[in-house]
PDB file of N, CA and C in Angstrom:
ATOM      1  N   UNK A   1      37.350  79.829  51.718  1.00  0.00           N
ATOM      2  CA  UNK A   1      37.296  81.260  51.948  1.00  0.00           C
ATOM      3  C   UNK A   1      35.890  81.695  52.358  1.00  0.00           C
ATOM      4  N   UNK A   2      34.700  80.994  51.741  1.00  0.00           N
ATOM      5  CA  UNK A   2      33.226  81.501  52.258  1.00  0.00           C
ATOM      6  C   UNK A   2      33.239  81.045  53.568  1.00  0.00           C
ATOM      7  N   UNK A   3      33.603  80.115  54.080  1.00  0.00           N
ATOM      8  CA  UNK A   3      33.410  79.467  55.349  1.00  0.00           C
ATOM      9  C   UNK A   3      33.772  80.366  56.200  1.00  0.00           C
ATOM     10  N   UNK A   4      35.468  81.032  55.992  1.00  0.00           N
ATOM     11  CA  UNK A   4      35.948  81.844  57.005  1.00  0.00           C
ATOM     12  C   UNK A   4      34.983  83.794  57.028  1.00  0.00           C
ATOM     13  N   UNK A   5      34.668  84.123  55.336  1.00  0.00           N
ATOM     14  CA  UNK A   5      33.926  85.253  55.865  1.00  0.00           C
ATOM     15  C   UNK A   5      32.500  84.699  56.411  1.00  0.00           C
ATOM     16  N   UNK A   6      31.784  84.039  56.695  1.00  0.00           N
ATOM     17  CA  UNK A   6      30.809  83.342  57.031  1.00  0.00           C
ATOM     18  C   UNK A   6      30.800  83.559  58.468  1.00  0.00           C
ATOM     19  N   UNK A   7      32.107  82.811  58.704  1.00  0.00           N
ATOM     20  CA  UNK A   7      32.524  83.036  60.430  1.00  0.00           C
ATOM     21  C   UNK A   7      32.655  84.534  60.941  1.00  0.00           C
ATOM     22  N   UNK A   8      33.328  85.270  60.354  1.00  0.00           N
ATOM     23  CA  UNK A   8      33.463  86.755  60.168  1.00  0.00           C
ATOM     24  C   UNK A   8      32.448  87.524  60.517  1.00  0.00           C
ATOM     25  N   UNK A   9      31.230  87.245  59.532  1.00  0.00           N
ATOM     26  CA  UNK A   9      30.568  87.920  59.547  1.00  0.00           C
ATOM     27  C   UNK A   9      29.476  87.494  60.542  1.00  0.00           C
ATOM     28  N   UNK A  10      29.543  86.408  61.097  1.00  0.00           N
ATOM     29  CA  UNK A  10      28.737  85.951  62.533  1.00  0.00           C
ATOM     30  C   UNK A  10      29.165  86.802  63.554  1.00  0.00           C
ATOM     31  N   UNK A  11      30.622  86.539  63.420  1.00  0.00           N
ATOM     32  CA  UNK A  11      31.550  87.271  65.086  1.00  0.00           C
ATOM     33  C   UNK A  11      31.259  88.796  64.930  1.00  0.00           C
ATOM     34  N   UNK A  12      30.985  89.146  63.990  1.00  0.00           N
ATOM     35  CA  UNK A  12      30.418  90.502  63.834  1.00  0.00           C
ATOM     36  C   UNK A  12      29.551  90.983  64.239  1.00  0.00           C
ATOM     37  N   UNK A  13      28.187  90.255  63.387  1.00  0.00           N
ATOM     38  CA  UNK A  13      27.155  90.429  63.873  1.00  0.00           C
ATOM     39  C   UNK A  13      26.373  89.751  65.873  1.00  0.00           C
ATOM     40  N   UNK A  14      27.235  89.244  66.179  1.00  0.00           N
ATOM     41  CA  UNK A  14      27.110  88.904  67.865  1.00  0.00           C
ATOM     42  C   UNK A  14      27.592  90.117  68.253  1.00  0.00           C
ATOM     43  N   UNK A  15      28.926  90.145  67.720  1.00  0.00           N
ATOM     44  CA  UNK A  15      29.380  91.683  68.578  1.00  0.00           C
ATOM     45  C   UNK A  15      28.668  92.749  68.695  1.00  0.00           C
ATOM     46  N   UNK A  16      27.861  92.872  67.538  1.00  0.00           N
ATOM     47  CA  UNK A  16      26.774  94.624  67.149  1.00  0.00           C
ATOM     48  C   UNK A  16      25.607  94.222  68.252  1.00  0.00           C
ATOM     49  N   UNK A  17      25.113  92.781  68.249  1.00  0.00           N
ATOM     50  CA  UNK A  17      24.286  92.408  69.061  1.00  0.00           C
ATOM     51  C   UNK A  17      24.272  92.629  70.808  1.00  0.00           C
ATOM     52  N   UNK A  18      25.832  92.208  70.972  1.00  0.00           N
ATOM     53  CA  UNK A  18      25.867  92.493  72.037  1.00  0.00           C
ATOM     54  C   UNK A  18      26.308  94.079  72.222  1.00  0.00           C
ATOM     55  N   UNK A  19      26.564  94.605  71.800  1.00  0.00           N
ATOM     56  CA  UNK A  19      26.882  95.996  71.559  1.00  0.00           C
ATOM     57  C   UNK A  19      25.298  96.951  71.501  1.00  0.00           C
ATOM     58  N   UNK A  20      24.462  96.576  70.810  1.00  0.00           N
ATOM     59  CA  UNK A  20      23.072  97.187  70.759  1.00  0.00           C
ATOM     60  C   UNK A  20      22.620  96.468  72.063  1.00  0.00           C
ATOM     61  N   UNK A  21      22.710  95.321  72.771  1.00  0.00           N
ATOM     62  CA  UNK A  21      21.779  95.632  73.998  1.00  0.00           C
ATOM     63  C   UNK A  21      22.438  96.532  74.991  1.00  0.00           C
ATOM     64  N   UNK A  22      24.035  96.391  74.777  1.00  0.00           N
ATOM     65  CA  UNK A  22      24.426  97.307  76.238  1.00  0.00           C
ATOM     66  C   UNK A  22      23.428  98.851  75.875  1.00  0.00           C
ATOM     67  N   UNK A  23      23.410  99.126  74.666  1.00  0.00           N
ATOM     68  CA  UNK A  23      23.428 100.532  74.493  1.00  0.00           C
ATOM     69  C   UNK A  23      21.900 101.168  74.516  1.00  0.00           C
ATOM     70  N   UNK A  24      20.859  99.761  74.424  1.00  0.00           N
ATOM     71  CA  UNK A  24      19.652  99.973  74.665  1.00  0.00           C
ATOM     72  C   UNK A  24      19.388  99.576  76.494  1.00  0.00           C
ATOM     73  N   UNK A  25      20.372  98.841  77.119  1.00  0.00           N
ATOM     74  CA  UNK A  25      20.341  99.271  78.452  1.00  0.00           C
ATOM     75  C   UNK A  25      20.378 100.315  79.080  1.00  0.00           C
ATOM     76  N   UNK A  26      21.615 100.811  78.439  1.00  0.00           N
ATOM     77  CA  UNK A  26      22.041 102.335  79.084  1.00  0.00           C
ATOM     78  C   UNK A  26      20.903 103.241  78.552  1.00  0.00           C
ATOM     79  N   UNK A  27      20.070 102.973  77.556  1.00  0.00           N
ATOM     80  CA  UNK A  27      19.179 103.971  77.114  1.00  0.00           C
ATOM     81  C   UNK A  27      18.110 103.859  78.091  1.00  0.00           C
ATOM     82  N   UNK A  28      17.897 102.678  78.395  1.00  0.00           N
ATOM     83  CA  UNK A  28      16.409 102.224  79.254  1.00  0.00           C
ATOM     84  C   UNK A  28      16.684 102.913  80.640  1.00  0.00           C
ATOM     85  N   UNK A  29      17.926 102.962  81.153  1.00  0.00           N
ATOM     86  CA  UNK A  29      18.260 103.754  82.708  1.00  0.00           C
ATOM     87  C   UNK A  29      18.538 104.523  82.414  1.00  0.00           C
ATOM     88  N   UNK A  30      19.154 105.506  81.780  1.00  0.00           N
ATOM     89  CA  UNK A  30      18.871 106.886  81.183  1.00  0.00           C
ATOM     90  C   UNK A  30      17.271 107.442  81.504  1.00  0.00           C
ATOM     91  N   UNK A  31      16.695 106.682  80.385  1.00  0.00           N
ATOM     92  CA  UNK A  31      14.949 107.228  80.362  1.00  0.00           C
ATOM     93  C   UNK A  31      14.937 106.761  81.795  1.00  0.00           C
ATOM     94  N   UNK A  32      14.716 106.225  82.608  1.00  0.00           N
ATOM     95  CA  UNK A  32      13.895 106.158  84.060  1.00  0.00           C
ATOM     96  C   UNK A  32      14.734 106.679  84.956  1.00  0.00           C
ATOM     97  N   UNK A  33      15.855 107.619  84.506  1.00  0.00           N
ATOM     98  CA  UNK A  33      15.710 108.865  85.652  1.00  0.00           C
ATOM     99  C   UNK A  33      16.098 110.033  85.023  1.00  0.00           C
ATOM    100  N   UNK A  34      15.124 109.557  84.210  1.00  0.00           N
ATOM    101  CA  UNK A  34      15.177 111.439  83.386  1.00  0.00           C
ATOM    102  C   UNK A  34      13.906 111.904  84.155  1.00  0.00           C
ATOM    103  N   UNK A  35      13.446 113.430  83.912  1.00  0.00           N
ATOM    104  CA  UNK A  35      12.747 114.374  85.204  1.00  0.00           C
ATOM    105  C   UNK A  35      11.477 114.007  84.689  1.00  0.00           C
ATOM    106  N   UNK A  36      11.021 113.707  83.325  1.00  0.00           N
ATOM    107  CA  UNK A  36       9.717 112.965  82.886  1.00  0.00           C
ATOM    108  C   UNK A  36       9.629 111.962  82.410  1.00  0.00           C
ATOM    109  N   UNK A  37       9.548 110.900  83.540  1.00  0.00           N
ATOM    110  CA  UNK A  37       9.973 109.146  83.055  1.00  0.00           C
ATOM    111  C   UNK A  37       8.410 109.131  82.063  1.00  0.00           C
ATOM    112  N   UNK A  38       7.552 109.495  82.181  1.00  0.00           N
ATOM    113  CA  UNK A  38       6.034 109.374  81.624  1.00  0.00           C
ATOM    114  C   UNK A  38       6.806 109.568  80.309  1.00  0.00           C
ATOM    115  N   UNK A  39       7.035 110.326  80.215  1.00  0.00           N
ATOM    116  CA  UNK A  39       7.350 110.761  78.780  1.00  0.00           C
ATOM    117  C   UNK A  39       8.514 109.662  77.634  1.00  0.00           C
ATOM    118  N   UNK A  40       8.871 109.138  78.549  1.00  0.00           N
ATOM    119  CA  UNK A  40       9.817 107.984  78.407  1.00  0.00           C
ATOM    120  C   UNK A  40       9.229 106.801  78.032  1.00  0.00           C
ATOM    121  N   UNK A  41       7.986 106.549  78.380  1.00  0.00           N
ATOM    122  CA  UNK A  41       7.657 104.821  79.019  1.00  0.00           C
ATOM    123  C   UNK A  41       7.765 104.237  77.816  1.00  0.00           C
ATOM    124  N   UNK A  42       7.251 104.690  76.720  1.00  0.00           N
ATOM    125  CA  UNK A  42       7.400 103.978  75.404  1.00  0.00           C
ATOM    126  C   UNK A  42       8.810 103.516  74.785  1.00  0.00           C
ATOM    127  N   UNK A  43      10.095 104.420  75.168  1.00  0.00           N
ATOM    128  CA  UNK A  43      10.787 104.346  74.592  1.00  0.00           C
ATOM    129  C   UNK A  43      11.631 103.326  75.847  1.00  0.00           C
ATOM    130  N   UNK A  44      11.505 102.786  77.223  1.00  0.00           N
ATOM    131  CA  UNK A  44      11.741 102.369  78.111  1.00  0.00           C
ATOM    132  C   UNK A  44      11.339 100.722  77.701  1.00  0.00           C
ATOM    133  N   UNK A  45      10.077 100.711  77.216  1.00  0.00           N
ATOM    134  CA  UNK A  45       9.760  99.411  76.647  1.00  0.00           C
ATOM    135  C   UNK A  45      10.417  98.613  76.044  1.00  0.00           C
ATOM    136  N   UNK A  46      10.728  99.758  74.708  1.00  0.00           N
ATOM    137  CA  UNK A  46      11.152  99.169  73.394  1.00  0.00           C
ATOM    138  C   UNK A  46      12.816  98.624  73.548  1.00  0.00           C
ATOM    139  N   UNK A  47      13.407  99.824  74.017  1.00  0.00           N
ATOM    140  CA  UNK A  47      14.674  99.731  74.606  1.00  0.00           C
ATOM    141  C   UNK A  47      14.816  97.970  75.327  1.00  0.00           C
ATOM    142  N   UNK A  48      14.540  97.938  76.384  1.00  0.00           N
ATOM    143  CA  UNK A  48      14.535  96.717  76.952  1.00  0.00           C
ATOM    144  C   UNK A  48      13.760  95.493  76.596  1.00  0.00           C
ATOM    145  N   UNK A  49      13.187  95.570  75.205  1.00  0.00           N
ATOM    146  CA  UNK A  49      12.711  94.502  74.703  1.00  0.00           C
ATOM    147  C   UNK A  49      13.942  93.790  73.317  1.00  0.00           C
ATOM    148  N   UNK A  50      14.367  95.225  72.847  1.00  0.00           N
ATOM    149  CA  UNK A  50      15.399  94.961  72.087  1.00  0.00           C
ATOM    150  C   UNK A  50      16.555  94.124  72.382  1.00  0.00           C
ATOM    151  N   UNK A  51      16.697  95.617  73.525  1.00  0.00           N
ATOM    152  CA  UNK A  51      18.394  94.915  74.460  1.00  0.00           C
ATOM    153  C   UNK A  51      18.105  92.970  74.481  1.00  0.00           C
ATOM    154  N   UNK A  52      17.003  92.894  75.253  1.00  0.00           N
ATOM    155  CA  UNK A  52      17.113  91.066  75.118  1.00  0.00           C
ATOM    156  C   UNK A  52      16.945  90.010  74.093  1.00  0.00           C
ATOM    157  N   UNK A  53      16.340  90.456  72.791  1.00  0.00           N
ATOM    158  CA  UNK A  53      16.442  89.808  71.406  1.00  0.00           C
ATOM    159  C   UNK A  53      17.657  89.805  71.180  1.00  0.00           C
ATOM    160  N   UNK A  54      18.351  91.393  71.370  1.00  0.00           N
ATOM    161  CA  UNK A  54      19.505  91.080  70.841  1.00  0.00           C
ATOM    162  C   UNK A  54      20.468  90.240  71.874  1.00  0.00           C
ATOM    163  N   UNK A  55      19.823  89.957  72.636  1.00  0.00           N
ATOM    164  CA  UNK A  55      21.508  89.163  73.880  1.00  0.00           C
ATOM    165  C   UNK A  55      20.979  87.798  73.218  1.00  0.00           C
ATOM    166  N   UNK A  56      19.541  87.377  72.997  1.00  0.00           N
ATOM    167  CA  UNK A  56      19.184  86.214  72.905  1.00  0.00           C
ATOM    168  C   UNK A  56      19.796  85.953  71.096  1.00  0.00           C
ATOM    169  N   UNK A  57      19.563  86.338  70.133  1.00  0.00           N
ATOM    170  CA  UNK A  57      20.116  86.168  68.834  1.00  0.00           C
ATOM    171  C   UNK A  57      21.840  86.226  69.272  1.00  0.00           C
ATOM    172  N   UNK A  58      22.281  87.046  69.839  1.00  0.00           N
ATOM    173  CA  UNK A  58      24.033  87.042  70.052  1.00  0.00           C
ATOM    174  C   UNK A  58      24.355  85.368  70.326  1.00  0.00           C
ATOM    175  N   UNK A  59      23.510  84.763  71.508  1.00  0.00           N
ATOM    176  CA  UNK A  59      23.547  83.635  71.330  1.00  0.00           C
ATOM    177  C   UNK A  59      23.180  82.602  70.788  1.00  0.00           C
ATOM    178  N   UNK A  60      22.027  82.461  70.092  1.00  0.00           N
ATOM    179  CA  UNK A  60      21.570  81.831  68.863  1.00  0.00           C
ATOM    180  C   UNK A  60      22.950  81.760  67.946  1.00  0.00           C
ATOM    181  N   UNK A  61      23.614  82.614  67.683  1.00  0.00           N
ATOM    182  CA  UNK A  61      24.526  82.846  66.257  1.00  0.00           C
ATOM    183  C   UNK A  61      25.575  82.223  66.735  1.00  0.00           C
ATOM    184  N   UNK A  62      25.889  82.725  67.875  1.00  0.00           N
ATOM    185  CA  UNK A  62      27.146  82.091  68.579  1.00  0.00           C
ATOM    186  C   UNK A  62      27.161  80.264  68.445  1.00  0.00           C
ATOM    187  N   UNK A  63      26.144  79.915  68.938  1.00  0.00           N
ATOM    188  CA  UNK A  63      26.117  78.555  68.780  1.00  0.00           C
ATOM    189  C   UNK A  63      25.363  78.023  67.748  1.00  0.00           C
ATOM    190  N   UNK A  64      25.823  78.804  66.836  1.00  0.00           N
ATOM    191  CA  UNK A  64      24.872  78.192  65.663  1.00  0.00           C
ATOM    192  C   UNK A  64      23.538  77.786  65.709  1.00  0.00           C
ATOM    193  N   UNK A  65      22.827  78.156  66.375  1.00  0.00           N
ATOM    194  CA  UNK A  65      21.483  76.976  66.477  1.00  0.00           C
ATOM    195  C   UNK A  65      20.885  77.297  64.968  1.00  0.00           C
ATOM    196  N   UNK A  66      19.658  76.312  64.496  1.00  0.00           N
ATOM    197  CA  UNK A  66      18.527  75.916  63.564  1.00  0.00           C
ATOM    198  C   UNK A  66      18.166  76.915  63.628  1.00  0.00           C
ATOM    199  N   UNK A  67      17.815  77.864  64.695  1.00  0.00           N
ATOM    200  CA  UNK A  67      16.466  78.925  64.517  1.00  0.00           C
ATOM    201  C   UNK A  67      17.409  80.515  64.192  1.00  0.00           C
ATOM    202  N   UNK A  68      18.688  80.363  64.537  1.00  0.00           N
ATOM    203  CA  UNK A  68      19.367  81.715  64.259  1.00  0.00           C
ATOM    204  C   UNK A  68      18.694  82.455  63.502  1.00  0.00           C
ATOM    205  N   UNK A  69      18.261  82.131  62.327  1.00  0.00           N
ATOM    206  CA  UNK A  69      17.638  83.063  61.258  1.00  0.00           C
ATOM    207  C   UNK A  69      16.301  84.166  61.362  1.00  0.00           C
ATOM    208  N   UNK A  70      15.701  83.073  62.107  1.00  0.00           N
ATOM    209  CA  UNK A  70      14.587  83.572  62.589  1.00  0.00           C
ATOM    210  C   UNK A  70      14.583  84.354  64.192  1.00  0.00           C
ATOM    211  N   UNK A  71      15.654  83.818  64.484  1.00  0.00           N
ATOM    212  CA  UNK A  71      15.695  85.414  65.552  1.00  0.00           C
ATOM    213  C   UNK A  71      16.478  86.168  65.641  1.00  0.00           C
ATOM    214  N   UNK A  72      17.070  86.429  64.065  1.00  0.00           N
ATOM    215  CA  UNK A  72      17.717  87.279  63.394  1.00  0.00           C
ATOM    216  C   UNK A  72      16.701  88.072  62.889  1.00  0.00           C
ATOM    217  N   UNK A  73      15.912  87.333  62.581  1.00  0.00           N
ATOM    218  CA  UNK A  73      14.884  88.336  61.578  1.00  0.00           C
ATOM    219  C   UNK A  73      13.901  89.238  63.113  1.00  0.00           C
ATOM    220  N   UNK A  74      13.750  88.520  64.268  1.00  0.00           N
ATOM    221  CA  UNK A  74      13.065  89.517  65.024  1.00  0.00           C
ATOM    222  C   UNK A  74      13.641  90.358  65.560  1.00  0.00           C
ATOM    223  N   UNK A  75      15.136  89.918  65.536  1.00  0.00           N
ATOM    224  CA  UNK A  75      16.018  90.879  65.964  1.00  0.00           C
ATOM    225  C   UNK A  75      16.084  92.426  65.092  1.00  0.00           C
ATOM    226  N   UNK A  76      16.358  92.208  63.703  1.00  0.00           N
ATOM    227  CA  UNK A  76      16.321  93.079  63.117  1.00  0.00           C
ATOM    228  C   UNK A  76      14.587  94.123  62.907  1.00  0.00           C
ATOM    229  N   UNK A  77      13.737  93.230  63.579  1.00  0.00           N
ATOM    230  CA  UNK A  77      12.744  94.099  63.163  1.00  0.00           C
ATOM    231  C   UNK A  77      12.481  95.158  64.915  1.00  0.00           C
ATOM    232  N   UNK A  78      13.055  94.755  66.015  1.00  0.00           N
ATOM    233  CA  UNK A  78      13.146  94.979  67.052  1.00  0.00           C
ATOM    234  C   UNK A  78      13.817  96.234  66.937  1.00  0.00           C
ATOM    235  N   UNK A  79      14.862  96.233  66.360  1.00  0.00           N
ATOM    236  CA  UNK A  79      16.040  97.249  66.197  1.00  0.00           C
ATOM    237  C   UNK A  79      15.695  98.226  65.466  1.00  0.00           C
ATOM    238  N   UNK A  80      15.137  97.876  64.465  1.00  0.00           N
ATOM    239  CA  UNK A  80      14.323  98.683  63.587  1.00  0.00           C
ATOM    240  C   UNK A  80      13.213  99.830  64.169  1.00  0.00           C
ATOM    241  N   UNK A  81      12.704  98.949  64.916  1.00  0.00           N
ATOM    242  CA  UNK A  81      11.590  99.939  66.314  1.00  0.00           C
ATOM    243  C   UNK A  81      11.886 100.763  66.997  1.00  0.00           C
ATOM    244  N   UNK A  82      12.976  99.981  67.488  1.00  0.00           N
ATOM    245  CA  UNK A  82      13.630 100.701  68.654  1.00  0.00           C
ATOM    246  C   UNK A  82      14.418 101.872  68.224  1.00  0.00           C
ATOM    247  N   UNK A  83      14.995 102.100  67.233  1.00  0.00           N
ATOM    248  CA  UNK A  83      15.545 103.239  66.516  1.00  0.00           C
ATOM    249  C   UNK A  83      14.374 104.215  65.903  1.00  0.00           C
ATOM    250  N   UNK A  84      13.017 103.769  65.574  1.00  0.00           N
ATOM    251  CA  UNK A  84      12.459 105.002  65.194  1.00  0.00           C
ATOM    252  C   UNK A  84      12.008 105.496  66.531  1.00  0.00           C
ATOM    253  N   UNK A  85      11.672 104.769  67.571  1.00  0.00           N
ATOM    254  CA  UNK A  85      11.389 105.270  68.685  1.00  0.00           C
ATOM    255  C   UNK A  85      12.623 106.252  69.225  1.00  0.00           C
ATOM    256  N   UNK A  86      13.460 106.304  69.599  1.00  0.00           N
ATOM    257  CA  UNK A  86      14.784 106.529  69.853  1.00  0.00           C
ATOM    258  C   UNK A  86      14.924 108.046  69.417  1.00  0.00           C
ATOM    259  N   UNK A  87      15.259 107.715  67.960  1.00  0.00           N
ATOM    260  CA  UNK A  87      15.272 108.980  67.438  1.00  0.00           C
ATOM    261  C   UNK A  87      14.323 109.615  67.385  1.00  0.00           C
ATOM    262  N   UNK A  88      13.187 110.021  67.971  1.00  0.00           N
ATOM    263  CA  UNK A  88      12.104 110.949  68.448  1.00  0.00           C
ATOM    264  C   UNK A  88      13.152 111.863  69.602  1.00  0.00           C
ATOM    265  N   UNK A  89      13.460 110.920  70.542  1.00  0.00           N
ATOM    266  CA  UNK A  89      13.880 111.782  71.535  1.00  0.00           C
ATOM    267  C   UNK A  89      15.362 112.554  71.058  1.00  0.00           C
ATOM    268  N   UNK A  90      15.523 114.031  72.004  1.00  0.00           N
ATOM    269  CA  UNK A  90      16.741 114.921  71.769  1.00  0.00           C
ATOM    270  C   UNK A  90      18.217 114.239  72.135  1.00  0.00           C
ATOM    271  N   UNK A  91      17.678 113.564  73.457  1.00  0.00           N
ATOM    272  CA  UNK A  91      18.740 113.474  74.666  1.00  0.00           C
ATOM    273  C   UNK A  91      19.920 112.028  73.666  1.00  0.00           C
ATOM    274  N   UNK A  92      20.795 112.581  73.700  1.00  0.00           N
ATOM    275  CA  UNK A  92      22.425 111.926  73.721  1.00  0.00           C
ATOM    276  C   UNK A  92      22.049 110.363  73.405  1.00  0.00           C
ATOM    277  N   UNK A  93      21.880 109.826  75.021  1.00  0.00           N
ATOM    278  CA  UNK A  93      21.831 108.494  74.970  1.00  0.00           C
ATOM    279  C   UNK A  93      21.188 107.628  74.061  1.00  0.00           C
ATOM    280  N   UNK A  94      19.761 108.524  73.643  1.00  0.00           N
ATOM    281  CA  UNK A  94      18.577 107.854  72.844  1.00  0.00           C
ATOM    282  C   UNK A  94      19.024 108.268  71.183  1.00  0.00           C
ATOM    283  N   UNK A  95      19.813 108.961  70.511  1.00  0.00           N
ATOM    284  CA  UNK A  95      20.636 109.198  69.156  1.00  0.00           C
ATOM    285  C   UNK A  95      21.320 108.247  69.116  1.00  0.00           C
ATOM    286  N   UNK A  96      22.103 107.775  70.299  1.00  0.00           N
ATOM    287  CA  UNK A  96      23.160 106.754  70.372  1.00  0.00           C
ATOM    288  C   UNK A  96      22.972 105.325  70.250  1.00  0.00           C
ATOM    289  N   UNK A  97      21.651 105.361  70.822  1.00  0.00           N
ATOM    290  CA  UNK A  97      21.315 103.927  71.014  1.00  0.00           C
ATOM    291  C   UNK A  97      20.316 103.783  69.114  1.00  0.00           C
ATOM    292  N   UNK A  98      19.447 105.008  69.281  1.00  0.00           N
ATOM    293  CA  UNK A  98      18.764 104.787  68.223  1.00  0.00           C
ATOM    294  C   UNK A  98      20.519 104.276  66.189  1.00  0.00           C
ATOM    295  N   UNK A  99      21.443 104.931  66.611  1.00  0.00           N
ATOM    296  CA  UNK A  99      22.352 104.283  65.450  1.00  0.00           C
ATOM    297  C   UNK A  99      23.119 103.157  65.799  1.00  0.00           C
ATOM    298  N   UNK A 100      23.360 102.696  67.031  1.00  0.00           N
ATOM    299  CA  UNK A 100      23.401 101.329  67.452  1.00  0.00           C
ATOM    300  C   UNK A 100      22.365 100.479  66.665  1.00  0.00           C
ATOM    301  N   UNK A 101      21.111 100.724  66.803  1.00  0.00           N
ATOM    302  CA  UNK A 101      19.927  99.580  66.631  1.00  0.00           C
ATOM    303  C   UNK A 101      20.030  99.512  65.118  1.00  0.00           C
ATOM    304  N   UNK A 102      20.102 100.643  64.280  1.00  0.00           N
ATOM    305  CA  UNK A 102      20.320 100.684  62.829  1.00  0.00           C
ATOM    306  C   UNK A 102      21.313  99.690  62.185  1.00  0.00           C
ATOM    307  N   UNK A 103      22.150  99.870  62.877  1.00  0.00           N
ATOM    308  CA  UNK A 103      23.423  99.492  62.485  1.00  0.00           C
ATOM    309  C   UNK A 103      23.045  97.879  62.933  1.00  0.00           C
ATOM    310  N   UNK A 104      22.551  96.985  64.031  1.00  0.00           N
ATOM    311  CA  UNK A 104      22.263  95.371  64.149  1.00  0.00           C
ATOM    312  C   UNK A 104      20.839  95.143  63.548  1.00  0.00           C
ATOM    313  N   UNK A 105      20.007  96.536  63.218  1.00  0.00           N
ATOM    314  CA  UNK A 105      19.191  95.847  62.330  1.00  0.00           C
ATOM    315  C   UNK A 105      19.619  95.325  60.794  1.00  0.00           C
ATOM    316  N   UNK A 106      20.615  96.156  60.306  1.00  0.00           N
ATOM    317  CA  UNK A 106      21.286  96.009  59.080  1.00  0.00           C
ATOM    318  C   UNK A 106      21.786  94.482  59.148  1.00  0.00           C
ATOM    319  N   UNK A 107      22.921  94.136  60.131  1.00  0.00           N
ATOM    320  CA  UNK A 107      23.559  92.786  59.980  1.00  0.00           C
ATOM    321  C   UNK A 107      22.357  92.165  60.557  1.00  0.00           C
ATOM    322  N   UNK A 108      21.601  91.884  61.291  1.00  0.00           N
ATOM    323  CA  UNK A 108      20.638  90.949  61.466  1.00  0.00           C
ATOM    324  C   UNK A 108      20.232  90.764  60.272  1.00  0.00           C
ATOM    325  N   UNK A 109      19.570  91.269  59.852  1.00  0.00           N
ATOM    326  CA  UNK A 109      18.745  91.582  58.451  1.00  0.00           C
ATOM    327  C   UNK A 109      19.465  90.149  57.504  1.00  0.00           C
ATOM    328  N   UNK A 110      20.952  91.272  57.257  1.00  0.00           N
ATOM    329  CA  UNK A 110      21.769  90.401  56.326  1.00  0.00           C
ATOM    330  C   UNK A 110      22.072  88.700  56.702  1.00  0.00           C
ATOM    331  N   UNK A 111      22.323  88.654  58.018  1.00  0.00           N
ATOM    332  CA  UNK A 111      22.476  87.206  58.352  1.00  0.00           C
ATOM    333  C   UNK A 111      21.198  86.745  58.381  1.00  0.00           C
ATOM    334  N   UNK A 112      20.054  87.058  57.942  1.00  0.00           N
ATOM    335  CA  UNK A 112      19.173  86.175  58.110  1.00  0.00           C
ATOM    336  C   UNK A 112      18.391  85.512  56.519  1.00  0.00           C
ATOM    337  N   UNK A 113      19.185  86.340  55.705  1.00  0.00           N
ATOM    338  CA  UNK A 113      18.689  86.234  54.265  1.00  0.00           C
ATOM    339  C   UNK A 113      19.573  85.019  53.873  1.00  0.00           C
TER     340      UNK A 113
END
């Protein structure tokens, strides 16, 4: 029974993974054609630094590798960023993305303990 929530809770946490980069994509092209990309650049960064930890840990977990843990753990601290950044801004996309990142910093977190 641990084996199968084990598995569970992998296919989970890939899914949030891949789920938080689409949503820090769509945040990153959002910000660069909003009417003050300047005002953006920080949150343009973070966004697209996330989005790829998390595609890169989605696959780490997926195939089990040795290091999963540990880029679980940067994953979750990525997400973590990227959501306080996030939630600074008003606009839709960046609320959305900022409780996306909350939510795979949480299971990163957990799969990495």
């Amino acid at each position: 029974m641990e084996a199968m929530q084990l598995n569970q809770d992998v296919s989970q946490c890939v899914a949030v993974c891949h789920a938080c980069a689409a949503a820090c994509n769509a945040c990153a092209a959002a910000c660069l054609a909003a009417p003050d990309v300047e005002a953006m650049r920080a949150c343009v960064a973070i966004t697209i630094d996330c989005a790829q930890l998390c595609e890169l840990t989605a696959g780490m977990l997926a195939r089990s590798s040795a290091v999963a843990g540990v880029t679980c753990l940067a994953c979750s601290s990525a997400c973590t960023t990227c959501a306080q950044e996030c939630v600074r801004h008003s606009n839709a996309h960046c609320q959305q993305c900022a409780a996306v990142c909350r939510k795979c910093a949480q299971l990163c977190a957990q799969m990495a303990s």
